[in-house]
N, C-alpha and C. Protein backbone atom coordinates (compact mmCIF):
# COMPACT_ATOMS: atom_id res chain seq x y z
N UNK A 1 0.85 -1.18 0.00
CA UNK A 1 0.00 0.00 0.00
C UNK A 1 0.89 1.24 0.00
N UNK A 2 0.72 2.11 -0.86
CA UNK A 2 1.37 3.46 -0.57
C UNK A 2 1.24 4.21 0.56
N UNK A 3 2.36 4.47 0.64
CA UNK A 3 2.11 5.33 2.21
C UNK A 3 1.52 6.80 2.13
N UNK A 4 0.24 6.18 2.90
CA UNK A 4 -0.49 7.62 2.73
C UNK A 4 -0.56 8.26 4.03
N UNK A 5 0.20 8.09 4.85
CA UNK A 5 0.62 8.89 6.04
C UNK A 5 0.54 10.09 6.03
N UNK A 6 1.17 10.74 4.87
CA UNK A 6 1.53 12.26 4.60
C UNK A 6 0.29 12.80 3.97
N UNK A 7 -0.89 12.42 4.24
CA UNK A 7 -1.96 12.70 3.29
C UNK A 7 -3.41 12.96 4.65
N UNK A 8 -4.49 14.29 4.83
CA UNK A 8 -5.52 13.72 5.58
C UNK A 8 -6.54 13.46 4.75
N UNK A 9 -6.71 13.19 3.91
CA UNK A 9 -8.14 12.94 2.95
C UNK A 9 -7.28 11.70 2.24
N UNK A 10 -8.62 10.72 2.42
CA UNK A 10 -7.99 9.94 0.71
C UNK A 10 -9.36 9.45 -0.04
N UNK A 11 -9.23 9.78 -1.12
CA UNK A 11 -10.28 9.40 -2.15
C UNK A 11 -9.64 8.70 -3.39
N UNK A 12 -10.78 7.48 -3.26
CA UNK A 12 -10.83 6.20 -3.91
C UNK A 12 -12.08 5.57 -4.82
N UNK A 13 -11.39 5.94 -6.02
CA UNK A 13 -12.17 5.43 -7.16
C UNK A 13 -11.77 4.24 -7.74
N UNK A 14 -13.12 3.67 -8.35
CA UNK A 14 -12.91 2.74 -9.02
C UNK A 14 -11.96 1.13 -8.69
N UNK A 15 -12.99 0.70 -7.74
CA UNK A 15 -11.96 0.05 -6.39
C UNK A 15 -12.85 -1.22 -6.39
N UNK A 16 -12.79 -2.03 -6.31
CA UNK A 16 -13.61 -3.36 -5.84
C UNK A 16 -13.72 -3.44 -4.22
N UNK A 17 -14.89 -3.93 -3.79
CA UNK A 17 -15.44 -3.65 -2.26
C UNK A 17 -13.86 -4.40 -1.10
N UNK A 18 -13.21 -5.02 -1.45
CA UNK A 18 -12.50 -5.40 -0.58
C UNK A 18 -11.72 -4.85 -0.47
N UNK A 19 -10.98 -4.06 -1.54
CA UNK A 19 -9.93 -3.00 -1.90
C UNK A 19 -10.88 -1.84 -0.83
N UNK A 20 -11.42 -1.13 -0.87
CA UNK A 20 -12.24 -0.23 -0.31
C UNK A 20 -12.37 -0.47 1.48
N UNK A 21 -12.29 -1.55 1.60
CA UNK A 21 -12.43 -1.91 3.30
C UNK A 21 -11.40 -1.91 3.51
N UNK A 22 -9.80 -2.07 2.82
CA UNK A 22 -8.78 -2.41 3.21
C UNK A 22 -8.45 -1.06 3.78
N UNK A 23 -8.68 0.18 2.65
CA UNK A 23 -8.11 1.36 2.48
C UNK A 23 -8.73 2.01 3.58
N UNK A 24 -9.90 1.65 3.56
CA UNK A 24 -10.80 2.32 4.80
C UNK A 24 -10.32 1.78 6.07
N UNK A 25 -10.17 0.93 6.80
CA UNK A 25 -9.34 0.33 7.72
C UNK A 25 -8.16 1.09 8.15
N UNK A 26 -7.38 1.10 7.31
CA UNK A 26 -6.19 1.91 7.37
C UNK A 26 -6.35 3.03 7.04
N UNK A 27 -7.03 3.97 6.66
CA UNK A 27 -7.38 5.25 7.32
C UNK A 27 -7.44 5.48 8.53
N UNK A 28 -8.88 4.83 8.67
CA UNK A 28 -9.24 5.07 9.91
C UNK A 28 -8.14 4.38 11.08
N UNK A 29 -7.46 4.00 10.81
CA UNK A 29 -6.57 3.50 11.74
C UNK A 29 -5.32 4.65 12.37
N UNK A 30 -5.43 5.09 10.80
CA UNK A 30 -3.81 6.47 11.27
C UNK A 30 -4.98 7.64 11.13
N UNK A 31 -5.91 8.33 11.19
CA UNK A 31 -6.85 8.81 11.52
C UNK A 31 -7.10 10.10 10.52
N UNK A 32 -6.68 9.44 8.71
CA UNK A 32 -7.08 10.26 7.60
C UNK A 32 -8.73 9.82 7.38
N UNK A 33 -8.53 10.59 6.84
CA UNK A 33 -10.43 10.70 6.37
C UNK A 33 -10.71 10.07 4.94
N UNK A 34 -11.79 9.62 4.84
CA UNK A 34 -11.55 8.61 3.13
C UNK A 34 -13.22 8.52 2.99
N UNK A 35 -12.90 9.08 1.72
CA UNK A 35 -13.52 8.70 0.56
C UNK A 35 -13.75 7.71 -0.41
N UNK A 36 -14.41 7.14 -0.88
CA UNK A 36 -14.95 6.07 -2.13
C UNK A 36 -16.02 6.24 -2.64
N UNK A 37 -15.97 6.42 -3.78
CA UNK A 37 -16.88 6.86 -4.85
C UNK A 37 -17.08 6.01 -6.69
N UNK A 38 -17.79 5.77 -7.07
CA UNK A 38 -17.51 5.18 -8.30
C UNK A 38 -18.46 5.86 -9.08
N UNK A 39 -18.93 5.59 -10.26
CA UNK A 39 -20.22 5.53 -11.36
C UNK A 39 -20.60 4.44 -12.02
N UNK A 40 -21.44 3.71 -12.11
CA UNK A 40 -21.40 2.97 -12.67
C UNK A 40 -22.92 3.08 -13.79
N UNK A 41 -22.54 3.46 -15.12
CA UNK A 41 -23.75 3.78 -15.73
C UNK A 41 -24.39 4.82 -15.46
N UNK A 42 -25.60 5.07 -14.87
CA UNK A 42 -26.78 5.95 -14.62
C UNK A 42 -26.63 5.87 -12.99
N UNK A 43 -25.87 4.76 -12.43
CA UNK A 43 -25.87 4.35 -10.84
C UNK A 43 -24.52 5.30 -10.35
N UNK A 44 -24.65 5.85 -9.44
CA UNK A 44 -23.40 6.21 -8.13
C UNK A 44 -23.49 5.93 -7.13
N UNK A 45 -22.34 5.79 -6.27
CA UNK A 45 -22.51 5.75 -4.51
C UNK A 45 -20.70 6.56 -4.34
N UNK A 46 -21.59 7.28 -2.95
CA UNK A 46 -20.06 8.36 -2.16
C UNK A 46 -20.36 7.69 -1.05
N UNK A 47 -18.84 7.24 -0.86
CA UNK A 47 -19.26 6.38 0.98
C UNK A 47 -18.16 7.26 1.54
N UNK A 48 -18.54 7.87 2.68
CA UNK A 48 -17.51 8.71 3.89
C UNK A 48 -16.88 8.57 4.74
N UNK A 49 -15.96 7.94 4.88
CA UNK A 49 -15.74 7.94 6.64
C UNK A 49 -14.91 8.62 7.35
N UNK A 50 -15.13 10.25 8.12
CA UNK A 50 -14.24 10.78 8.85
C UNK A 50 -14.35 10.98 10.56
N UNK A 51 -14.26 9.28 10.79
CA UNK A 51 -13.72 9.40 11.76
C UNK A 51 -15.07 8.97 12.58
N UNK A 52 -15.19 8.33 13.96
CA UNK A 52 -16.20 7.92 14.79
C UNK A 52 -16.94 9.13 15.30
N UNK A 53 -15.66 10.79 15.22
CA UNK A 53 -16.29 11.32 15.78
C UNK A 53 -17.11 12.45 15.26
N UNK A 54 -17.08 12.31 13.97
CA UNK A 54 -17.41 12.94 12.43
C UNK A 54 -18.95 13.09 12.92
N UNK A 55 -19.66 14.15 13.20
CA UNK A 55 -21.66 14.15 13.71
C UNK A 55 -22.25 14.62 12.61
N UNK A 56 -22.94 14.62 11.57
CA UNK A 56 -23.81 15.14 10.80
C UNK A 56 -25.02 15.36 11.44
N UNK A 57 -25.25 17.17 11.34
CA UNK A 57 -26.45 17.75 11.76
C UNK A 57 -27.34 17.95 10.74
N UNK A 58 -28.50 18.25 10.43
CA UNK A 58 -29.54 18.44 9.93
C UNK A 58 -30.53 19.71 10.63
N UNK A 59 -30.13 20.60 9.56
CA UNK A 59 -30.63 22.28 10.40
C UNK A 59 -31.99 22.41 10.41
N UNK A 60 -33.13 21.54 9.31
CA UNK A 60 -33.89 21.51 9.37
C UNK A 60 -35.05 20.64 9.54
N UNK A 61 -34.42 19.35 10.43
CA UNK A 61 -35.33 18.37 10.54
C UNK A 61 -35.80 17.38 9.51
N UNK A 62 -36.06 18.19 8.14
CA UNK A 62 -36.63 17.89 6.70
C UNK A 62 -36.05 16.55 6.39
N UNK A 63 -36.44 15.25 6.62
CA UNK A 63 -35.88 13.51 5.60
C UNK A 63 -35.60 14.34 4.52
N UNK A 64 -34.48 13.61 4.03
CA UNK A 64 -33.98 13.43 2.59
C UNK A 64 -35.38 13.23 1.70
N UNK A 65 -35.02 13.45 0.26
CA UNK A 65 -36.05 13.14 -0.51
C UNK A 65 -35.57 12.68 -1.56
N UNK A 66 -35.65 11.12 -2.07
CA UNK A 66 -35.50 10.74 -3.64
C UNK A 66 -36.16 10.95 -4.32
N UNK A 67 -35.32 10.81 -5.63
CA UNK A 67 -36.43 10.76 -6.56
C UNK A 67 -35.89 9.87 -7.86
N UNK A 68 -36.73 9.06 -8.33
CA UNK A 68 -36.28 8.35 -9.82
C UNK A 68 -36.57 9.36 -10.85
N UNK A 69 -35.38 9.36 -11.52
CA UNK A 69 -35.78 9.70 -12.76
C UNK A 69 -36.08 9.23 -13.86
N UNK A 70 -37.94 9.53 -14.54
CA UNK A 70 -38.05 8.88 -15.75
C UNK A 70 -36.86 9.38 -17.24
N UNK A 71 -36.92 10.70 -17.37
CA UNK A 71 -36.82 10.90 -18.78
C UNK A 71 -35.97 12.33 -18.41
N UNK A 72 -34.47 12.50 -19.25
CA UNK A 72 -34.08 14.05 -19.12
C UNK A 72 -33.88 14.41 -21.03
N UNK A 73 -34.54 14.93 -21.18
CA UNK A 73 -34.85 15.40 -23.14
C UNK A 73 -33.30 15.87 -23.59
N UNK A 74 -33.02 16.02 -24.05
CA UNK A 74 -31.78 16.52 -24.98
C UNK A 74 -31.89 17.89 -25.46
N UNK A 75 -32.26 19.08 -24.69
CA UNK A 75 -31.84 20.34 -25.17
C UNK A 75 -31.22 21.44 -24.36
N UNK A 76 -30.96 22.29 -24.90
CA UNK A 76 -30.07 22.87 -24.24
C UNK A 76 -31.01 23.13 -22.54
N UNK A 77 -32.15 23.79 -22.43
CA UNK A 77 -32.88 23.44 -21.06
C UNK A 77 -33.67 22.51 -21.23
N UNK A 78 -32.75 21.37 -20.77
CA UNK A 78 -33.27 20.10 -20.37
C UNK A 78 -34.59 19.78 -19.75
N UNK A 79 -35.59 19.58 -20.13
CA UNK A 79 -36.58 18.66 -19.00
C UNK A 79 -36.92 17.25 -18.43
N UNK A 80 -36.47 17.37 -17.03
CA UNK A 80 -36.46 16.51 -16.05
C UNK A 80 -37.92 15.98 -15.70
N UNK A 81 -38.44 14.97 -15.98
CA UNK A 81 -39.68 14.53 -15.81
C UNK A 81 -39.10 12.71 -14.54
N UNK A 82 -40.07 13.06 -13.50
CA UNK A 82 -39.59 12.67 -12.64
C UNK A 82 -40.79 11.17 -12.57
N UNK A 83 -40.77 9.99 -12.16
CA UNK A 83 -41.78 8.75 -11.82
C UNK A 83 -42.41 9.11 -10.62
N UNK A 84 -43.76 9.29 -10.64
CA UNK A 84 -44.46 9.16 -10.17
C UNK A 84 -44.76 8.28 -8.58
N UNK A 85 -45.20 8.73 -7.63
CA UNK A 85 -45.30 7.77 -6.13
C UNK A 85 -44.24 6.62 -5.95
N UNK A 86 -43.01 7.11 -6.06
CA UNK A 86 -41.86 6.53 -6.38
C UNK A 86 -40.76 7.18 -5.19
C-alpha cells in the first residue's frame, strides 16, 4: 500500500469492495479521512468515513427526498420529468 501517512483525505475510485475496506481500515486506523466513490452507468454511490467522531447535523429536521428519474430530453434546457409515487 502506498504510504499515505503524509496525506488527511484519501479518495478512492474505481476500487472493488474489498480493496475499499482495506483502504478504509487503514485510514481510519492512522486517523485520515476517506472517501470512495464510483459511477457505474446511470448508478453512483459516495461512501464517507471521517472518523467515529465525524456528527452530521440536519438544520432543518426535513428527511432526505429521492427521486427516480423517468426521462431528461436533450436540449439545451433540459426537462427533467420525474416517476411518479416513487
Amino acid at each position: 500500500m502506498l504510504k499515505l501517512n503524509q496525506y488527511n483525505i484519501v479518495v478512492l475510485t474505481e476500487a472493488d469492495f474489498e480493496t475499499q475496506i482495506v483502504y478504509n481500515e487503514y485510514c481510519r486506523k492512522h486517523k485520515i479521512f476517506f472517501i470512495s466513490c464510483d459511477v457505474r452507468g446511470v448508478w453512483s454511490y459516495v461512501f464517507n468515513d471521517f472518523g467515529e467522531s465525524f456528527e452530521v447535523t440536519d438544520k432543518d429536521g426535513v428527511d432526505p427526498v429521492e427521486y427516480f428519474i423517468q426521462n431528461i430530453t436533450n436540449e439545451e434546457q433540459a426537462l427533467v420529468t420525474l416517476l411518479d409515487k416513487t
